[in-house]
Protein backbone atom coordinates (compact mmCIF):
# COMPACT_ATOMS: atom_id res chain seq x y z
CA UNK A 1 -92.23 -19.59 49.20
CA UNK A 2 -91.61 -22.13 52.09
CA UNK A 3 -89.39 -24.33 49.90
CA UNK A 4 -86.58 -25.17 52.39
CA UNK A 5 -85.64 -25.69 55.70
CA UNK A 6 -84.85 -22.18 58.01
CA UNK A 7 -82.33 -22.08 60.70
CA UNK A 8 -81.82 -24.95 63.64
CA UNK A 9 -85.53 -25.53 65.06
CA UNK A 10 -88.29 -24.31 63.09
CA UNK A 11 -89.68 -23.32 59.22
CA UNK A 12 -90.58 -19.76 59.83
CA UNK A 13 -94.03 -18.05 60.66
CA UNK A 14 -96.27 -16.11 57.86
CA UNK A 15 -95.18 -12.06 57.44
CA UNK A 16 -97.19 -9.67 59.36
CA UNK A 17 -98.61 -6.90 56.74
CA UNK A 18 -97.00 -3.75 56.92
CA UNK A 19 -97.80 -0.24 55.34
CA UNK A 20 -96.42 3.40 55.30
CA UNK A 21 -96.59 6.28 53.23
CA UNK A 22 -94.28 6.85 50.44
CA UNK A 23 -93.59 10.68 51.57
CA UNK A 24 -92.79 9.36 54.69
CA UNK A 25 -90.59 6.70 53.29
CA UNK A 26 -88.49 8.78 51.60
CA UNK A 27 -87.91 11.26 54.59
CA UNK A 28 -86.89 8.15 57.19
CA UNK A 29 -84.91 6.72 54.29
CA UNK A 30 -82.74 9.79 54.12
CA UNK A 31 -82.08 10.70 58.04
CA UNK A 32 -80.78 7.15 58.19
CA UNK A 33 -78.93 7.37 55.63
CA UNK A 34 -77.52 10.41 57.38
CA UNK A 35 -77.05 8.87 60.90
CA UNK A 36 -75.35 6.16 59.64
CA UNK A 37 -73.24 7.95 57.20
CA UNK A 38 -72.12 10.13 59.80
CA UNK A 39 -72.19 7.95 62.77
CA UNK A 40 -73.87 9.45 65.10
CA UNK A 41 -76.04 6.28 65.68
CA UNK A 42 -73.22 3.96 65.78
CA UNK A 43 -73.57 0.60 68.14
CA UNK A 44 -71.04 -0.68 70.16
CA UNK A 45 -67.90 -2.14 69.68
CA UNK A 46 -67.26 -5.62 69.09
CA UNK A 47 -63.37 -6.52 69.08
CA UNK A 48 -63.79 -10.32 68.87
CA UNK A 49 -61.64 -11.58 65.70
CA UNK A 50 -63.14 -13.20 62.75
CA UNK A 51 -61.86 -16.31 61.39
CA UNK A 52 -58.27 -16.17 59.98
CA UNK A 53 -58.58 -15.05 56.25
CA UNK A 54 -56.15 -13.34 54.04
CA UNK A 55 -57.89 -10.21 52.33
CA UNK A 56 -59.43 -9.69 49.37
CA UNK A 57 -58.26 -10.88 46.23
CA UNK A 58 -56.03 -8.77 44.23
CA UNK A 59 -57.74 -6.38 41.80
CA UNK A 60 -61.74 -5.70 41.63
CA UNK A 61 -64.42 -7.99 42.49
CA UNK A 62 -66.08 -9.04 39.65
CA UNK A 63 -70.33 -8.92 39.35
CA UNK A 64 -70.23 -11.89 36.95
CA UNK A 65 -69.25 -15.13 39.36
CA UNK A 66 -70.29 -18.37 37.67
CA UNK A 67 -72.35 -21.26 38.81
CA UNK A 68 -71.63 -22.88 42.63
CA UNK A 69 -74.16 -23.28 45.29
CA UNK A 70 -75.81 -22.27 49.31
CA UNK A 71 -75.28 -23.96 52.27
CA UNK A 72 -77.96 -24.27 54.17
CA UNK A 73 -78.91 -25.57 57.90
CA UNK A 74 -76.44 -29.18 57.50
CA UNK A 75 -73.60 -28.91 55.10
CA UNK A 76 -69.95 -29.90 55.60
CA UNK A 77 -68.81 -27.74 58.32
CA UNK A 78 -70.18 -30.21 60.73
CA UNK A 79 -70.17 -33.93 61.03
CA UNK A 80 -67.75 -36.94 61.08
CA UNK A 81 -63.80 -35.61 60.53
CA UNK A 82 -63.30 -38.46 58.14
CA UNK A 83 -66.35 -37.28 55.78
CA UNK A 84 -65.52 -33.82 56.60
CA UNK A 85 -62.04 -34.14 54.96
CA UNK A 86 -63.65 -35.92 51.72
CA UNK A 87 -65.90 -33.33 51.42
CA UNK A 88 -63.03 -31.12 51.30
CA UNK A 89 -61.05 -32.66 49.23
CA UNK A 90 -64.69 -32.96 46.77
CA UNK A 91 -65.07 -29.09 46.69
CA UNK A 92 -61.76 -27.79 46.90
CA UNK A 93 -60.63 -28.26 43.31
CA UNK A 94 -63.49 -26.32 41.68
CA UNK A 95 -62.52 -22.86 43.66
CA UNK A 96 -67.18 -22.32 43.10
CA UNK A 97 -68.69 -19.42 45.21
CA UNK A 98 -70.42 -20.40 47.47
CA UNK A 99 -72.91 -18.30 49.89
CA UNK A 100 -74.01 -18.53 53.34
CA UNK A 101 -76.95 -16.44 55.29
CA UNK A 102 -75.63 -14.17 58.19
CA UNK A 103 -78.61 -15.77 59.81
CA UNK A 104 -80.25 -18.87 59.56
CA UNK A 105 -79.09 -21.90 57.39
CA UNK A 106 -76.69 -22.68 59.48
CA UNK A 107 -75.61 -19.98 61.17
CA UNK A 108 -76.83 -18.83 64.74
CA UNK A 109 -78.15 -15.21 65.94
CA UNK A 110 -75.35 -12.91 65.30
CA UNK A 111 -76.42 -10.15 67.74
CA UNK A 112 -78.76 -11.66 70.34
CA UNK A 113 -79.10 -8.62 72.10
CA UNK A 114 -77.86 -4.94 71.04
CA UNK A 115 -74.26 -4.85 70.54
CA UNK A 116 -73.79 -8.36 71.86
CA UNK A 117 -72.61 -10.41 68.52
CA UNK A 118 -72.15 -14.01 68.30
CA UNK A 119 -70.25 -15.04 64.92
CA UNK A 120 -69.18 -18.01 65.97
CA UNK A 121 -71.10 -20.31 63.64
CA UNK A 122 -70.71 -17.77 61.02
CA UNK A 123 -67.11 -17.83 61.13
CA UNK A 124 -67.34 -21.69 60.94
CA UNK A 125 -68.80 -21.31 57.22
CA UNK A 126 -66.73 -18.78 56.06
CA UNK A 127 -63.47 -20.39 57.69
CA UNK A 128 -65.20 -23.80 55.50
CA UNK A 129 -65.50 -21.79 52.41
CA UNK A 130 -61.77 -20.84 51.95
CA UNK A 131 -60.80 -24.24 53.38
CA UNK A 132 -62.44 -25.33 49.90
CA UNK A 133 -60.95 -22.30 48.53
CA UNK A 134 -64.50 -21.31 47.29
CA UNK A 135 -65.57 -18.03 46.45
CA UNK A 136 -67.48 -16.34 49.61
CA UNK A 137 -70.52 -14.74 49.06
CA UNK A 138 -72.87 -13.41 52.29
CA UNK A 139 -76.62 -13.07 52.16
CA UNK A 140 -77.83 -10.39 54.76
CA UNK A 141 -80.58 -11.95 55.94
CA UNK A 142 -82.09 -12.32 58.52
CA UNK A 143 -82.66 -9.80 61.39
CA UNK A 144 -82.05 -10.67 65.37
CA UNK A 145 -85.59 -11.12 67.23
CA UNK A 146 -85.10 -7.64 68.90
CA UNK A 147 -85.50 -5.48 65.44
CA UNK A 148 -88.88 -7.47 64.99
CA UNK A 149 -90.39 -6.41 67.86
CA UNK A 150 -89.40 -9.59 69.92
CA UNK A 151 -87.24 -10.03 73.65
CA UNK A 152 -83.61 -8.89 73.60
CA UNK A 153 -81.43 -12.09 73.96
CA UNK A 154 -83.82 -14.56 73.01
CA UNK A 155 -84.29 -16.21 69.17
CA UNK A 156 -87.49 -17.79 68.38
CA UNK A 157 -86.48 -19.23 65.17
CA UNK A 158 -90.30 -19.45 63.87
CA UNK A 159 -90.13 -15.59 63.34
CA UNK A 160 -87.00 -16.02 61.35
CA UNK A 161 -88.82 -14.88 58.25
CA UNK A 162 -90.23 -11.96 59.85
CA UNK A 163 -88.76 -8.00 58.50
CA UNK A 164 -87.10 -5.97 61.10
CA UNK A 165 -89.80 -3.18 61.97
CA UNK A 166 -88.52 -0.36 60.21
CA UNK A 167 -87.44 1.64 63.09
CA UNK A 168 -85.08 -0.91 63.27
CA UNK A 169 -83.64 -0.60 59.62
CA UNK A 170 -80.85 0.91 60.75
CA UNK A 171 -79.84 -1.08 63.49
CA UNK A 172 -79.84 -4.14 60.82
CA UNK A 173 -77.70 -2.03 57.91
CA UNK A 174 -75.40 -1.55 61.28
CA UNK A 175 -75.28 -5.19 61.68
CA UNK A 176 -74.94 -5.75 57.75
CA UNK A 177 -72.04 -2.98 57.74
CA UNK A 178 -70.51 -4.96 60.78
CA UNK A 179 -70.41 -8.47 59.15
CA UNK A 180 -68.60 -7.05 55.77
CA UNK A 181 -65.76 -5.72 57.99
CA UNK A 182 -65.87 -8.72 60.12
CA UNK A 183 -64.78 -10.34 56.80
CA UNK A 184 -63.19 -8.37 54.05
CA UNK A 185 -62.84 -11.71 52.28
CA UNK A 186 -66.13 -11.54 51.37
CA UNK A 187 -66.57 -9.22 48.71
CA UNK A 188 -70.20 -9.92 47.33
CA UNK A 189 -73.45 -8.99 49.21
CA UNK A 190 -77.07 -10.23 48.73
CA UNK A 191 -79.51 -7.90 50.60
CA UNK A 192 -82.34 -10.38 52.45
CA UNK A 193 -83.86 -13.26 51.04
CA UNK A 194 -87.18 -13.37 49.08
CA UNK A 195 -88.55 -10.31 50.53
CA UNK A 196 -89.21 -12.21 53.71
CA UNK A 197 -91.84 -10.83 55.23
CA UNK A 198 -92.32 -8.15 53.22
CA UNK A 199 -95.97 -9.14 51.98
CA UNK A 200 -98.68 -6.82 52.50
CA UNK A 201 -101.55 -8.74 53.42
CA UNK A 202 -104.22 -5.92 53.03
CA UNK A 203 -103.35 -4.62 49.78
CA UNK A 204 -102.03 -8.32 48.27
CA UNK A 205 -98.96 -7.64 46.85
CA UNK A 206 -95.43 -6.85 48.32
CA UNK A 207 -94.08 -4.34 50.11
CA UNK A 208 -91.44 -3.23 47.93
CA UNK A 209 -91.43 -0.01 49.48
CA UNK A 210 -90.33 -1.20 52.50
CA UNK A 211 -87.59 -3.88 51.46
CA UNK A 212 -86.48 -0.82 49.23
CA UNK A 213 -86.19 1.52 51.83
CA UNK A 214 -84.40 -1.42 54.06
CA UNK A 215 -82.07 -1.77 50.89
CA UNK A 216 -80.96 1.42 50.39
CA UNK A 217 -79.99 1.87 54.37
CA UNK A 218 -77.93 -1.73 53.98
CA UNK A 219 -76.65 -0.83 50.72
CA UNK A 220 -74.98 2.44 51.67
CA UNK A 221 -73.56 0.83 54.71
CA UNK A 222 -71.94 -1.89 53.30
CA UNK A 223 -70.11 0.75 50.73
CA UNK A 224 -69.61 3.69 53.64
CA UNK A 225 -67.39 0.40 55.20
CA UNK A 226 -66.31 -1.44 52.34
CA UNK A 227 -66.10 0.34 48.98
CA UNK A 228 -64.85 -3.03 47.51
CA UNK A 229 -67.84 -4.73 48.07
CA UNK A 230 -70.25 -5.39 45.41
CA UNK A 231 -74.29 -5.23 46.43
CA UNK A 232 -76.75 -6.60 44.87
CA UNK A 233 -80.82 -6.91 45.30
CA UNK A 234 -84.21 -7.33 45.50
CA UNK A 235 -84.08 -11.28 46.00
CA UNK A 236 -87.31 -11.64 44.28
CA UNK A 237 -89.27 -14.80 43.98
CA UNK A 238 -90.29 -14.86 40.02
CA UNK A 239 -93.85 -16.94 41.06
CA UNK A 240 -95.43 -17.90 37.89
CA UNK A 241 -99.20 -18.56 37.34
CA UNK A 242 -102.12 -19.71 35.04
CA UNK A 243 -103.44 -17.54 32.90
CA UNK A 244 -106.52 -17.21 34.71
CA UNK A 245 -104.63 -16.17 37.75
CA UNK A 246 -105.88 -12.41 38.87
CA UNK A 247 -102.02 -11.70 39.14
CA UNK A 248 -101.07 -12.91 36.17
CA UNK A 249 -98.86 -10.44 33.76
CA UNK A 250 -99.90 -9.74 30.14
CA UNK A 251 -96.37 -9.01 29.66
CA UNK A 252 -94.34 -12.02 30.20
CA UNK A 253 -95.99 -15.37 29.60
CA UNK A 254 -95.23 -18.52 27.58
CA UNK A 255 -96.03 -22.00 27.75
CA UNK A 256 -95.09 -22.05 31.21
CA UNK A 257 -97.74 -19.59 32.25
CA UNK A 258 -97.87 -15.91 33.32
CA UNK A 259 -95.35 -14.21 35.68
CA UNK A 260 -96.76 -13.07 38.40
CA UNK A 261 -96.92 -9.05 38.30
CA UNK A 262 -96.66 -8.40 41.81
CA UNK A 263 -93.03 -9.97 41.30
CA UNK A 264 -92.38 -7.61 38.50
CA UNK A 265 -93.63 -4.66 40.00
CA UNK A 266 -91.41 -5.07 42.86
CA UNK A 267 -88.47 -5.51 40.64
CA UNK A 268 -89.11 -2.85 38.53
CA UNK A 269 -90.15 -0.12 42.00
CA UNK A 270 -86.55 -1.47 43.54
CA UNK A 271 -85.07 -0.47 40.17
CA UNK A 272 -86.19 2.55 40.05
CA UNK A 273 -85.80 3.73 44.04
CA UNK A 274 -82.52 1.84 44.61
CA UNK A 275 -79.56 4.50 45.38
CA UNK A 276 -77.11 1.49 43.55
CA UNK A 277 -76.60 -1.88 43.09
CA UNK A 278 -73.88 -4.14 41.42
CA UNK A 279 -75.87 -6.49 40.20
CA UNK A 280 -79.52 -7.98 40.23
CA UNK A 281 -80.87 -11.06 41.75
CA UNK A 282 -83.92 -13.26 41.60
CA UNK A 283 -85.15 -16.68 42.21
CA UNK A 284 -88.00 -18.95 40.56
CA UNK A 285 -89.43 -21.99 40.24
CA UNK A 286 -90.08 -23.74 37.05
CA UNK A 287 -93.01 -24.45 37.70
CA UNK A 288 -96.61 -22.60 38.85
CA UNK A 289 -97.23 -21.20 42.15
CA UNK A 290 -99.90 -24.52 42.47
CA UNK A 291 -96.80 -26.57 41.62
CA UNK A 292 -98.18 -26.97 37.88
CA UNK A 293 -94.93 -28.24 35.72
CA UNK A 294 -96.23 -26.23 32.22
CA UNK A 295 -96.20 -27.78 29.37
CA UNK A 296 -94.11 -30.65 31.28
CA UNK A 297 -90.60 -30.64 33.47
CA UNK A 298 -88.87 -29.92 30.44
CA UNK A 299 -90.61 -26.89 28.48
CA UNK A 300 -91.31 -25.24 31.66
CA UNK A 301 -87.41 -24.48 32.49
CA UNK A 302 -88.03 -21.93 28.98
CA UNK A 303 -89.54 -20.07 32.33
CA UNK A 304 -85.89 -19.05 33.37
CA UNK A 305 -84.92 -17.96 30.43
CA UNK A 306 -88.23 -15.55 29.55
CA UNK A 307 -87.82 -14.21 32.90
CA UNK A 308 -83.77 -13.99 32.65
CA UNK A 309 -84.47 -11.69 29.77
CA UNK A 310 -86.88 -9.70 30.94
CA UNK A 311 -84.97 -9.05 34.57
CA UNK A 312 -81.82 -7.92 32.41
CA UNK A 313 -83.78 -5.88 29.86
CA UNK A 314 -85.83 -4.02 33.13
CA UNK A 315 -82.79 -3.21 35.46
CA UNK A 316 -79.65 -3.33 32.68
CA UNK A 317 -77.47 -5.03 35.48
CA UNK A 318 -75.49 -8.42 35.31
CA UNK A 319 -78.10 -11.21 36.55
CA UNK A 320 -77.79 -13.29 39.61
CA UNK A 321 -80.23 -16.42 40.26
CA UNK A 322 -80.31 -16.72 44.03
CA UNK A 323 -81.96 -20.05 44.24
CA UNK A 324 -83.79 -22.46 41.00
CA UNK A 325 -86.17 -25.10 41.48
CA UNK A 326 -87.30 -27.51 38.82
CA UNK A 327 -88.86 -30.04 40.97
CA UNK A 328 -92.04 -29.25 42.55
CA UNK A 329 -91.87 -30.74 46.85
CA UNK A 330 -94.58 -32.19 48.61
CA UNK A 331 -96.60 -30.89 51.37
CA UNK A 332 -93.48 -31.43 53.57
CA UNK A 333 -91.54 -29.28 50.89
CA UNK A 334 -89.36 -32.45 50.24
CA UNK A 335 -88.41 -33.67 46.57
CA UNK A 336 -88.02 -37.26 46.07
CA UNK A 337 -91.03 -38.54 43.44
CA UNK A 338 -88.10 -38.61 40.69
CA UNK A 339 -85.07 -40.84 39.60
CA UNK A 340 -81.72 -39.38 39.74
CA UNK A 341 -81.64 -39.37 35.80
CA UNK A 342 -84.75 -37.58 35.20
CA UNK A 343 -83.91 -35.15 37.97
CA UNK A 344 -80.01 -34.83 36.80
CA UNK A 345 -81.72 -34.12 32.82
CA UNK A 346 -84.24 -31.44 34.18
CA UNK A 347 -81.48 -29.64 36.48
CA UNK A 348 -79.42 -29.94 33.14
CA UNK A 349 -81.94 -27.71 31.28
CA UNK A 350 -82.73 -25.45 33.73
CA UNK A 351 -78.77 -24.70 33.53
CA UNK A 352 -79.33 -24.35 29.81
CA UNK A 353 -82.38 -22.07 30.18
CA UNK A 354 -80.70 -19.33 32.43
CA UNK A 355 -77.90 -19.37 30.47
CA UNK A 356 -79.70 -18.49 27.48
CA UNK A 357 -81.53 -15.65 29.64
CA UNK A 358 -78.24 -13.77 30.51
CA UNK A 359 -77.37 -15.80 33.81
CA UNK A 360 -73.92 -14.43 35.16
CA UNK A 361 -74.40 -15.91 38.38
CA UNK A 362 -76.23 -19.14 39.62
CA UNK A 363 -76.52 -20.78 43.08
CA UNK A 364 -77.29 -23.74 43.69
CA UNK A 365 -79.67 -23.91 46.58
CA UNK A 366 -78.36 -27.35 48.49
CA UNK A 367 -80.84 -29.40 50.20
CA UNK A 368 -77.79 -30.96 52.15
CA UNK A 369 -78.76 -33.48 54.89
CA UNK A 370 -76.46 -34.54 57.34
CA UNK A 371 -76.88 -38.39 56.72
CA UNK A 372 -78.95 -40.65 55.01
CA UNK A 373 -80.26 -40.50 51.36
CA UNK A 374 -80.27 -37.46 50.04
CA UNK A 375 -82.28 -36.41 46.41
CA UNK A 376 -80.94 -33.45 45.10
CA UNK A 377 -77.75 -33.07 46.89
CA UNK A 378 -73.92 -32.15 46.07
CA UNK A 379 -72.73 -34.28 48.51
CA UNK A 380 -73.39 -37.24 51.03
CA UNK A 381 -74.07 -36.18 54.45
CA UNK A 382 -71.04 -35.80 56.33
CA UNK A 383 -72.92 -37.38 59.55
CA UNK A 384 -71.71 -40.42 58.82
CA UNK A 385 -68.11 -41.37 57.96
CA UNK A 386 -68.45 -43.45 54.87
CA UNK A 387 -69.72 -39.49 53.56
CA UNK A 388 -68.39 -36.49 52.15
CA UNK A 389 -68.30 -37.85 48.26
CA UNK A 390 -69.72 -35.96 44.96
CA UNK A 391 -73.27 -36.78 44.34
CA UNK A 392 -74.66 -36.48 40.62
CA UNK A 393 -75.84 -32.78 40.98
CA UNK A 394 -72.46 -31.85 42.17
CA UNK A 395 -70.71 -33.33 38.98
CA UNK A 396 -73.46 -31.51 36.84
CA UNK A 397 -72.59 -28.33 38.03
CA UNK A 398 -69.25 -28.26 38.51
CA UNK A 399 -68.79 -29.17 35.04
CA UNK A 400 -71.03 -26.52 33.81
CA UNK A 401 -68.98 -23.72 35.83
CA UNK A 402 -66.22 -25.09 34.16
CA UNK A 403 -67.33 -25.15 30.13
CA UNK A 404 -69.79 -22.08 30.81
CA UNK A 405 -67.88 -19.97 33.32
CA UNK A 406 -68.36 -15.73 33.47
CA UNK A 407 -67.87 -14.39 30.20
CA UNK A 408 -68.51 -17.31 27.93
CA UNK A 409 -69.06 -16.72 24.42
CA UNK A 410 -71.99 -18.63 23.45
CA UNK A 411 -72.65 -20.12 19.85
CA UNK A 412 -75.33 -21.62 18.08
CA UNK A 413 -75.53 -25.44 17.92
CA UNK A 414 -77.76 -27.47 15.85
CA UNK A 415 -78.78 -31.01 16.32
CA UNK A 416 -80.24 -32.82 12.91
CA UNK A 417 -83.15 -34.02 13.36
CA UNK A 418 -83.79 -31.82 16.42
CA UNK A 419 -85.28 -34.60 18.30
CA UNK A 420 -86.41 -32.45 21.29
CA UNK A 421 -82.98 -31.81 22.64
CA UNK A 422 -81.84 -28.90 24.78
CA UNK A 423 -78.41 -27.58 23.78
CA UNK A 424 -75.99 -25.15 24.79
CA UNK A 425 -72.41 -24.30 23.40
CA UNK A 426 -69.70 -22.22 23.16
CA UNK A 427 -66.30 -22.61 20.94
CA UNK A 428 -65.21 -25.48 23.14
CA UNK A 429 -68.19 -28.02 24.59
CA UNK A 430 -71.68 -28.74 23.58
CA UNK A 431 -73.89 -29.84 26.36
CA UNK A 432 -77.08 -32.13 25.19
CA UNK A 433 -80.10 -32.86 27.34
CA UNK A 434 -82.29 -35.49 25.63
CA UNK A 435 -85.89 -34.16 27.40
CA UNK A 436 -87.38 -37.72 26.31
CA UNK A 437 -87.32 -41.22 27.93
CA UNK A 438 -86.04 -43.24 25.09
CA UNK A 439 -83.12 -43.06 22.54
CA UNK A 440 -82.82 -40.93 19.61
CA UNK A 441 -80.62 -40.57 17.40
CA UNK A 442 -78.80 -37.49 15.56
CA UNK A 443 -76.25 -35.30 14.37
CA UNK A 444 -74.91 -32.34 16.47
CA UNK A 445 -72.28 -30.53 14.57
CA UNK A 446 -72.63 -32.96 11.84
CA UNK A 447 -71.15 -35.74 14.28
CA UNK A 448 -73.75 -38.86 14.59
CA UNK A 449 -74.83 -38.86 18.12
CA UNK A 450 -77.16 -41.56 20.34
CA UNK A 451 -78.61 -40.21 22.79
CA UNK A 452 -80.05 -42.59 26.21
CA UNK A 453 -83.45 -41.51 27.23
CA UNK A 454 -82.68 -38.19 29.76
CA UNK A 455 -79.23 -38.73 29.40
CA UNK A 456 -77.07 -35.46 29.82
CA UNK A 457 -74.18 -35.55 27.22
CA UNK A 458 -71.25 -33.45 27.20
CA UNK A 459 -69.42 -32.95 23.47
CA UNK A 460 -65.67 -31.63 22.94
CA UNK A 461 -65.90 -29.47 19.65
């Protein structure tokens, strides 16, 4: 889905189709597996140092990591040194992970050419992240121009999105492998991003035989140099549809329309071929791949929660939501058409929704801009120096990863009359959405309770 901004020039170009036999698959899948395993097709040395980090954090990482967020192309790395330090002194108390692409989103081609890295950028968001003493978390994705067919030392960022040809799987789980020793700090792994441009034109559907067999080549890499690290995959966009869609899935549907079953059959193939993985990971939109919000803003978060369920229940491995979006953009893929208090109430039961559908891990996709007004954000744009501060969004999910943090005990809460609301709790907090524009009134936990119209209320018990 071209939902966001890729890289420093350009959104990226459509996938190219691909297709291979299975047989075959399998067979290139496993001498890879053995070259890189035993190194005879190792790539050249690069001694540069990574930022200074101290190593991993004392005992095993843990699958389940709470809520925090992406950077993306502008975030607080760069800008003004007096907004730079706010937004420092904004993140650091809240310790959230926070993830950043190996290419793209900020960070710059990490091997131009073979064997020829380039991590400075990269080391600038990492060195960021435990400057804010945030939890690191890398996203292996994307591949230099030179595994997609394109000139050695040169980065056309339109083909960002493009797959590495597959001849060149290797050479990217080398690069993958490379980055997780570059930075043993890092100790959680997301393999690619949305099965970019892994979408089979001819046949329709995606290529999960492909990102699978890319998967397993990155995945056994990563652990053949870091047995610490936790992987995790497919990356899958959850698309949604009407129920007249040709795609859509007689399996998983609700008021917010039909999954798409292209999406679940690549979750469930990756499943089933993967050699391992730590933990899952998916991303979705609330609303329909025509931008549909079904029955309204509101009901259709219930979206994360069927599919939350359903992604647990298929691969029996801790859940990780990649990116969520609950505000459809406009042709220019930008999201302003609603206040900050509807927007803040909708984020606020989306949170609620994949929660209820198993959620151990959510992040935040951040639509940072480096100045200006920005809808949506965690911070203001540290461009200018009057920025760096907490935005709405920012508050709202910070306080979430604080009440709701990995291994919450939820409970049941009750609100009397119902009045629409959207509730979660645990032993501590209640959090209450009120869905409508004007005031109700109730009792939550027998307490009387008024309630502005989409006002996001957060209860001690």
């Amino acid at each position: 889905m071209a939902r966001h901004p890729v890289a420093t020039k350009a959104a990226a170009a459509a996938a190219s189709p691909r297709r291979r036999a299975g047989a075959a698959a399998v067979v290139l899948t496993l001498a890879l597996l053995l070259a890189l395993c035993t190194g005879t097709a190792a790539g050249p040395r690069d001694d540069s140092a990574g930022p200074s980090a101290p190593g991993p954090s004392a005992g095993p990482p843990r699958a389940d990591l709470g809520w925090g967020f992406t950077h993306t192309r502008a975030s607080a790395d760069g800008g003004t040194d007096a907004a730079r330090r706010r937004a420092v002194r904004t993140l650091t108390p809240h310790r959230l992970p926070q993830n950043q692409h190996l290419m793209g989103w900020g960070a710059e081609n990490p091997e131009p050419s073979p064997g020829r890295y380039d991590f400075a950028a990269l080391d600038s968001r990492i060195a960021f992240i435990r400057e804010t003493q945030g939890v690191p978390v890398l996203t292996l994705c994307c591949a230099p121009d030179w595994m997609k067919g394109g000139r050695a030392g040169h980065t056309d960022w339109d083909d960002l999105e493009k797959a590495p040809l597959p001849e060149h799987y290797a050479n990217f789980a080398r690069l993958a492998g490379h980055a997780a020793q570059r930075y043993p700090q890092v100790r959680h792994f997301l393999v690619w991003n949305e099965l970019k441009g892994f979408f089979d034109d001819e046949r329709g559907r995606w290529d999960h035989e492909g990102y699978t067999e890319l998967y397993n080549l990155v995945y056994a890499e990563v652990k053949r140099v870091r047995p610490d690290a936790l992987v995790g995959g497919p990356y899958v966009v959850m698309d949604s549809v009407t129920g007249d869609s040709p795609h859509a899935s007689a399996e998983l549907r609700g008021a917010w329309g039909s999954a798409d079953q292209r999406a679940l059959d690549a979750v469930r193939y990756w499943n089933t071929h993967r050699i391992g993985a730590d933990f899952v990971v998916v991303d979705a939109s609330s609303y329909t791949k025509d931008r549909r919000l079904l029955p309204d803003a509101f009901g259709a978060t219930a979206k994360f929660t069927d599919i939350g369920r359903w992604v647990r229940g298929t691969t029996g491995l801790p859940l990780w939501w990649a990116e969520w979006y609950v505000e459809p953009g406009d042709a220019h893929d930008r999201r302003d058409d609603w206040t900050e208090g509807h927007r803040l109430a909708v984020q606020a039961a989306g949170l609620i929704a994949m929660a209820r559908g198993g959620a151990d891990t959510g992040l935040y996709w951040n639509p940072q801009l480096r100045e200006g007004r920005c809808p949506g954000c965690l911070w203001e744009g540290t461009g200018e120096a009057s920025g760096g501060g907490p935005l709405p969004i920012l508050d709202l999910l910070t306080r979430f990863a604080t009440a709701f943090g990995p291994g919450t005990g939820y409970e049941s809460v009750t609100a009397h009359p119902p009045a629409g609301l959207h509730l979660l709790a645990d032993d501590r907090t209640v959090l209450a959405v009120n869905p409508g524009t004007e005031p109700v009134r109730t009792r939550i936990d027998g307490r009387p309770v008024e309630l502005a119209g989409h006002e996001v209320r957060w209860l001690d018990r």
